[in-house]
Protein backbone atom coordinates (compact mmCIF):
# COMPACT_ATOMS: atom_id res chain seq x y z
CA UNK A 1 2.06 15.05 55.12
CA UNK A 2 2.69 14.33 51.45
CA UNK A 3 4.76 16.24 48.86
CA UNK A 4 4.16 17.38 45.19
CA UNK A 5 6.58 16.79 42.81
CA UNK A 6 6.32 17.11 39.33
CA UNK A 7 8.23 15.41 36.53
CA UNK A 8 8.01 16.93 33.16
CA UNK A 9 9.68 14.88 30.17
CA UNK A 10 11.65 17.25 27.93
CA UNK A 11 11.37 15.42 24.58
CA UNK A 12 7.96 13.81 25.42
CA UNK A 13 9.61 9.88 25.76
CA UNK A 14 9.20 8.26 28.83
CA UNK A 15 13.19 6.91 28.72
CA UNK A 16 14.26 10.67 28.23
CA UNK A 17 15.28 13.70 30.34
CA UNK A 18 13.31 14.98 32.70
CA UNK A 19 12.71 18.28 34.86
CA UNK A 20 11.59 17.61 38.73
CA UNK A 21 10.16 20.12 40.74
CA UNK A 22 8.68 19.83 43.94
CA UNK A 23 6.04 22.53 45.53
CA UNK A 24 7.75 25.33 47.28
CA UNK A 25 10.84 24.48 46.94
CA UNK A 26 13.53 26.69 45.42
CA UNK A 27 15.50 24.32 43.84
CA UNK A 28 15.07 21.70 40.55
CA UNK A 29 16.47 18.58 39.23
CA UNK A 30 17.32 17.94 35.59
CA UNK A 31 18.09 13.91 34.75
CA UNK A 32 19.30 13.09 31.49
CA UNK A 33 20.33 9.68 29.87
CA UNK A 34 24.17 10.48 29.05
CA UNK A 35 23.05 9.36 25.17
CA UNK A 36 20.70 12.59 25.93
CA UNK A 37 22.73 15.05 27.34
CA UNK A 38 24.39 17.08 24.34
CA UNK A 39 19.92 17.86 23.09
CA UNK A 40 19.73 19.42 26.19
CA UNK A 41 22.64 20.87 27.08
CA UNK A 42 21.86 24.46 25.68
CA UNK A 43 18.82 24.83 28.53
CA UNK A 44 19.38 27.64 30.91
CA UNK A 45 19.95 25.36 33.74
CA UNK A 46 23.20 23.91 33.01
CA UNK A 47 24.21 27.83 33.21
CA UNK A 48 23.98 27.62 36.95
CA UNK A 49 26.11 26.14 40.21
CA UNK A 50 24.87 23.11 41.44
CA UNK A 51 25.30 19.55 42.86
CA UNK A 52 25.70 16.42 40.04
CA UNK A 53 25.40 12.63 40.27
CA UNK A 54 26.71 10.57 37.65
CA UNK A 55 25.65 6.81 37.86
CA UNK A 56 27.65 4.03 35.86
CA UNK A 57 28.24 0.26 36.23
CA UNK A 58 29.73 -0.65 39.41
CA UNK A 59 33.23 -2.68 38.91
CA UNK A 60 32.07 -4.65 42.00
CA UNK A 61 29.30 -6.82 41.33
CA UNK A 62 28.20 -6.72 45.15
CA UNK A 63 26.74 -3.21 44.08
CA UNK A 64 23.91 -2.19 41.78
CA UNK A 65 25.76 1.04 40.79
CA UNK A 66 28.55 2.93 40.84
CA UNK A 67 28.44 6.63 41.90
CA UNK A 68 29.88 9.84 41.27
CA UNK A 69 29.30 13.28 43.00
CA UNK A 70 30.38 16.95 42.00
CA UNK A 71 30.14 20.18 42.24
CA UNK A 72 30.25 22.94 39.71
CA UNK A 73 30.09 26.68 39.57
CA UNK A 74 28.65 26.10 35.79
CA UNK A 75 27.29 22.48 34.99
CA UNK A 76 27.79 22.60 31.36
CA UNK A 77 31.17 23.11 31.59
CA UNK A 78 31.69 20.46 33.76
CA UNK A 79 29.51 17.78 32.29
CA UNK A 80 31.47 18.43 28.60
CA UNK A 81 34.65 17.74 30.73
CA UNK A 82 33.33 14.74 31.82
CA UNK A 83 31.78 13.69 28.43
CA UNK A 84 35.32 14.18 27.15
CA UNK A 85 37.06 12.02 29.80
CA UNK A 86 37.52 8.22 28.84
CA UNK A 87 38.05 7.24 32.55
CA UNK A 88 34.71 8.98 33.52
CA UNK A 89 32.59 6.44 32.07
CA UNK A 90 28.70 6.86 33.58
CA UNK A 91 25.44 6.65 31.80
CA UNK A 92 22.97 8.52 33.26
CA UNK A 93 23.63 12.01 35.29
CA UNK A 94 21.22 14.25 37.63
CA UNK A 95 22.09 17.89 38.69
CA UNK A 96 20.11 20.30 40.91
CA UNK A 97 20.15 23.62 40.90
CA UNK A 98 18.37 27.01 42.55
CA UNK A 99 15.87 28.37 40.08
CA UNK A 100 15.25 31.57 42.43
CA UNK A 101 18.60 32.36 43.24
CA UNK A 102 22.18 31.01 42.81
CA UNK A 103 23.58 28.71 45.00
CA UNK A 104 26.98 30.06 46.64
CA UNK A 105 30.30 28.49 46.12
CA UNK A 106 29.99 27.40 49.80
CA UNK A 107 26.67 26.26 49.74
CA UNK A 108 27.20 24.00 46.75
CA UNK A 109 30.76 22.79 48.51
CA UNK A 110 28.30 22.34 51.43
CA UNK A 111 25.71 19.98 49.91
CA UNK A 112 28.53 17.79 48.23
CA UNK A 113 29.92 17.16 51.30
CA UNK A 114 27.18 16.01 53.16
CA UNK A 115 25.92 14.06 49.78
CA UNK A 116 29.42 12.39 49.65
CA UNK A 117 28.82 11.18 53.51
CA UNK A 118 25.03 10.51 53.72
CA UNK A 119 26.13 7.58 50.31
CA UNK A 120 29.28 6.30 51.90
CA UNK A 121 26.91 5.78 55.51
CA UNK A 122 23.97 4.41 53.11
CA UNK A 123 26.49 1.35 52.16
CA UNK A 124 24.24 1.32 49.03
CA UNK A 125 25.84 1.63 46.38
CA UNK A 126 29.78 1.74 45.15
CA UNK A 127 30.99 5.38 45.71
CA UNK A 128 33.87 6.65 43.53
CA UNK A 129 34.86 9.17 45.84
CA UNK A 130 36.04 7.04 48.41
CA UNK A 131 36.13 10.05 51.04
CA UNK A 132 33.98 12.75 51.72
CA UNK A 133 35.59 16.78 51.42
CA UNK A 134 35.17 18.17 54.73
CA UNK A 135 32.73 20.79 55.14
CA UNK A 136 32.69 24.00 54.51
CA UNK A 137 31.46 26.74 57.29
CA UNK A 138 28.22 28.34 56.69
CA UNK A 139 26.09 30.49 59.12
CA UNK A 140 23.63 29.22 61.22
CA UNK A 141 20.51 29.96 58.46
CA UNK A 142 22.83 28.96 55.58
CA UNK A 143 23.37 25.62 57.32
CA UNK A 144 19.55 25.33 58.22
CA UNK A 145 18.78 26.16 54.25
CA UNK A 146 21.09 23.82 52.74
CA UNK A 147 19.58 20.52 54.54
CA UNK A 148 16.38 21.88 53.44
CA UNK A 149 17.85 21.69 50.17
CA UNK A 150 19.15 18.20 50.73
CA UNK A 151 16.02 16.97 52.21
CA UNK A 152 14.26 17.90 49.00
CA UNK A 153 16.94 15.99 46.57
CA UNK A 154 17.10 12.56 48.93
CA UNK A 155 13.10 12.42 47.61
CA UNK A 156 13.55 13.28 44.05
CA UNK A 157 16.43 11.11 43.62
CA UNK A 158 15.30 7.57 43.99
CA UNK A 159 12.18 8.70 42.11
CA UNK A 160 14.83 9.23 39.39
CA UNK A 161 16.36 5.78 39.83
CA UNK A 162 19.49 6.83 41.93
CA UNK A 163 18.99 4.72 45.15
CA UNK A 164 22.24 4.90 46.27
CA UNK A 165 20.93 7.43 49.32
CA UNK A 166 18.62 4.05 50.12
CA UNK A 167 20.58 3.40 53.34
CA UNK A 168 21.17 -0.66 53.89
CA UNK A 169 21.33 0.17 57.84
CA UNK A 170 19.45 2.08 60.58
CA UNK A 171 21.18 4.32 62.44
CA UNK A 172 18.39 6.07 64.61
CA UNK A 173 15.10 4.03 64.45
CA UNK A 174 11.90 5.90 65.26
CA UNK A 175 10.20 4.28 68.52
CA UNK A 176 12.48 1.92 69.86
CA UNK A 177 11.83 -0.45 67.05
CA UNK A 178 14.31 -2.56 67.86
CA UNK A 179 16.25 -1.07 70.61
CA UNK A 180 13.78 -1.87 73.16
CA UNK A 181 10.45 -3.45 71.22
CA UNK A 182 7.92 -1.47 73.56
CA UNK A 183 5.20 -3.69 71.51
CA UNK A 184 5.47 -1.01 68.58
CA UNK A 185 6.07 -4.04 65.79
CA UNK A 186 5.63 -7.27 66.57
CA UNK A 187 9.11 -8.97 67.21
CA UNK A 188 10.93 -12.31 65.18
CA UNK A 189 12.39 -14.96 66.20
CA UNK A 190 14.60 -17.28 63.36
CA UNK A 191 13.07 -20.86 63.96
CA UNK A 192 16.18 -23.04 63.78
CA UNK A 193 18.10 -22.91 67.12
CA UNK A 194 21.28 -22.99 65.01
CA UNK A 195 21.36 -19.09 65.17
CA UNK A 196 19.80 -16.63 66.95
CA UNK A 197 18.32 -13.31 65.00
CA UNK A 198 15.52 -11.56 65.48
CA UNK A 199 13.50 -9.16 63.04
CA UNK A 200 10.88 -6.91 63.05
CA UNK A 201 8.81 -5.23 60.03
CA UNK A 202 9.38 -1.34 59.60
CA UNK A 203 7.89 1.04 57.00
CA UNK A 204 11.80 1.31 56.50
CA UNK A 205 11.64 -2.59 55.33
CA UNK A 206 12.16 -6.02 57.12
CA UNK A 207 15.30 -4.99 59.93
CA UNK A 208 17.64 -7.32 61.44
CA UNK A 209 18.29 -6.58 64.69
CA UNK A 210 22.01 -5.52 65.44
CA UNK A 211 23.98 -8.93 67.34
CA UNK A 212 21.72 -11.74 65.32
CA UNK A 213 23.70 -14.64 64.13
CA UNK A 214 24.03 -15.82 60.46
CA UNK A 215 25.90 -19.07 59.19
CA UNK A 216 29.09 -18.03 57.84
CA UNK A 217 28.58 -20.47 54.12
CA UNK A 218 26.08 -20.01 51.40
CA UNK A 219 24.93 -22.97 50.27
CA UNK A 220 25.22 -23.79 46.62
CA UNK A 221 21.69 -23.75 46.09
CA UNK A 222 21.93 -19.76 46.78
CA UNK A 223 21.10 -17.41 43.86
CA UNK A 224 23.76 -15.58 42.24
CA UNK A 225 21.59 -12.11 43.87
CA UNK A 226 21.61 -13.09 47.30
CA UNK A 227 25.54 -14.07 46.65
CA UNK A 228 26.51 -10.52 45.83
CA UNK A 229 24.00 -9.17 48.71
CA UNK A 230 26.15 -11.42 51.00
CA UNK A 231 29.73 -10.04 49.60
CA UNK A 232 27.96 -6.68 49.72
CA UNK A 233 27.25 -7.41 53.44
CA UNK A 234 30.89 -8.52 53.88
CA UNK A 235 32.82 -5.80 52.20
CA UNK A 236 30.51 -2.93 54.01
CA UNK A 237 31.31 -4.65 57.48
CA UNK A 238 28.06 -4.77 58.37
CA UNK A 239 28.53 -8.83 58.88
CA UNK A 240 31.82 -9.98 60.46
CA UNK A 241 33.08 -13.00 61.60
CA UNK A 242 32.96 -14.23 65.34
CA UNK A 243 34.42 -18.09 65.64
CA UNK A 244 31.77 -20.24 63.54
CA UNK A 245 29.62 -17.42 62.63
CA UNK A 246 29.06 -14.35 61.18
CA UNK A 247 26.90 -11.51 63.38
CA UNK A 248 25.43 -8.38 62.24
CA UNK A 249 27.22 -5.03 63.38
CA UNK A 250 24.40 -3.10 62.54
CA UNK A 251 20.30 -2.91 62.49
CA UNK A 252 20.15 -4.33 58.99
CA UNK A 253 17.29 -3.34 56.51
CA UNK A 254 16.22 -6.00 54.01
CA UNK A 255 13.02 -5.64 51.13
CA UNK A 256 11.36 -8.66 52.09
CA UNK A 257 11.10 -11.57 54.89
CA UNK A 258 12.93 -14.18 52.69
CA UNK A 259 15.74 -12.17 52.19
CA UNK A 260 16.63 -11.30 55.89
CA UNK A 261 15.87 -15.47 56.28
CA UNK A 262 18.17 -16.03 53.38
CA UNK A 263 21.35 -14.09 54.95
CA UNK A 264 20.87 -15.43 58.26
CA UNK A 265 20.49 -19.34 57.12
CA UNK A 266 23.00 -19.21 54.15
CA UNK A 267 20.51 -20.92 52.14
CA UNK A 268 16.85 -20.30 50.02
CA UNK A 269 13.94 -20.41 51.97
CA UNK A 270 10.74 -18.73 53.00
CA UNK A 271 10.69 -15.62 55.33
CA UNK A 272 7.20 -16.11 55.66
CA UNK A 273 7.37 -19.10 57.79
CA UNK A 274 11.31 -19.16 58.50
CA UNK A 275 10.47 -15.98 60.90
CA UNK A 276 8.31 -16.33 63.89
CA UNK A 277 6.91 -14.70 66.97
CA UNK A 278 7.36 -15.28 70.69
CA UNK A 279 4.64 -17.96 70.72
CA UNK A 280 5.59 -19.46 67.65
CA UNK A 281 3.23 -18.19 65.07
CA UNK A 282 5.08 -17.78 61.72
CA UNK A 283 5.43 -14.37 60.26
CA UNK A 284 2.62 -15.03 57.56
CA UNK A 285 0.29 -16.41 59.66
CA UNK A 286 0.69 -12.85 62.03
CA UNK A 287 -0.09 -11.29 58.15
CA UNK A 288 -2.87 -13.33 57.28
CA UNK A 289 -4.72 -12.43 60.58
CA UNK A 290 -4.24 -8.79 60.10
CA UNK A 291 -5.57 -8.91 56.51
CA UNK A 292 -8.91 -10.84 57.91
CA UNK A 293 -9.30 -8.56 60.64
């Protein structure tokens, strides 16, 4: 079933902040350029508790962004703390709040916490927090509201451009996918016998399985990208080394067949025919006949 959300642009640019709403749904998201923050900062919302994200420059260049998450009993006075602070150095920020009724000190400690530990588990992006607060206890209901709540900002934030929640693993895939492969996607099969991986296409993205093999040196014709993806790979554990090799400790979501080809052979080359099935037919020939049929 699909979702409404609405984006308004406050000052009418398309690089400026923006409200996001979503249909029957309690709370909203304000996003805001840090350059832009101070024009808006008189709107009733910053009044209110809520959740925030600040986004910056990662220091490690295996990450896209760095991350910051925070929670305030009024945003505005926490965002002009911030703003003031030369070691809090961001440019772009996102808050929600309740525009029904307030969120509870609790409920707001709540939805930090779990924020905090669904982005260290995504292995997305670099986390400033390093650990995530333990969680507060909430009733039954309260519990039940607030990953409503949470639910709702996971979709409005990468719509926003904070992908950090993007997870770079699977940690309960739907069908069997890979556990098992009842013929739900059609399985992969790297073609070199140097290593053994196998893959299969998800809506979730191109997955390599958990236990697949990957050579342990990038060659120097890699691309400075899929050099940080590989120290990104490294530094989140999700490759390690086993003698001569590297193996994957986890079901492993990549955007496209060449990448997933790329990790596993250390080198450029093409997904589309790199990956193949059972009886040897290369991944692109499997999507060609789908696309005649």
């Amino acid at each position: 079933m699909g979702k409404k959300l609405t984006v308004y642009m406050i000052d009418g640019t398309e690089y400026g902040p923006r409200l996001s709403e979503i249909g029957n749904w309690v709370g909203k998201a304000i996003y805001s350029p840090r350059a832009s923050v101070n024009k808006i900062m008189s709107r009733s919302e910053f009044d209110n508790p809520g959740i925030y994200c600040l986004k910056g420059d990662p220091t490690d260049d295996a990450y896209d962004e760095k991350i910051y998450i925070g929670e305030a009993e009024n945003i505005r006075s926490r965002l002009k703390q911030h703003l003031s602070d030369p070691n809090k150095d961001f440019k772009e920020v996102i808050f929600f709040v309740s525009k029904d009724e307030l969120l509870t000190k609790t409920q707001i400690k709540y939805l930090e916490s779990r924020l905090i530990q669904l982005a260290l588990e995504a292995k997305t992006a670099q986390i400033e927090n390093g650990n995530s607060p333990s969680l507060p206890t909430l009733h039954e209901a309260d519990i039940s509201d607030m990953e409503y709540f949470l639910d709702q900002m996971k979709l409005i934030l990468p719509v926003m451009g904070f992908k950090f929640l993007i997870s770079s693993t699977v940690k309960q895939l739907p069908n069997n996918v890979l556990s098992g492969f009842e013929n739900v996607n059609e399985k992969y099969f790297i073609k070199t016998k140097t290593y053994r991986a196998t893959m299969t296409e998800t809506d979730q993205g191109y997955i390599v399985a958990k236990g697949s093999e990957a050579k342990k040196e990038l060659s120097a014709s890699c691309t400075e990208t899929y050099r940080s993806m590989r120290k990104k790979l490294l530094e989140t554990k999700i490759l390690y080394e086993e003698n001569d090799k590297l193996i994957f400790a986890e079901d492993t979501i990549f955007n496209s067949p060449s990448a997933a080809s790329n990790m596993v052979l250390g080198r450029n080359s093409n997904g589309f025919t790199e990956w193949v099935n059972i009886d040897g037919k290369t991944f692109k020939d499997i999507q060609d006949n789908l696309m005649n049929n």
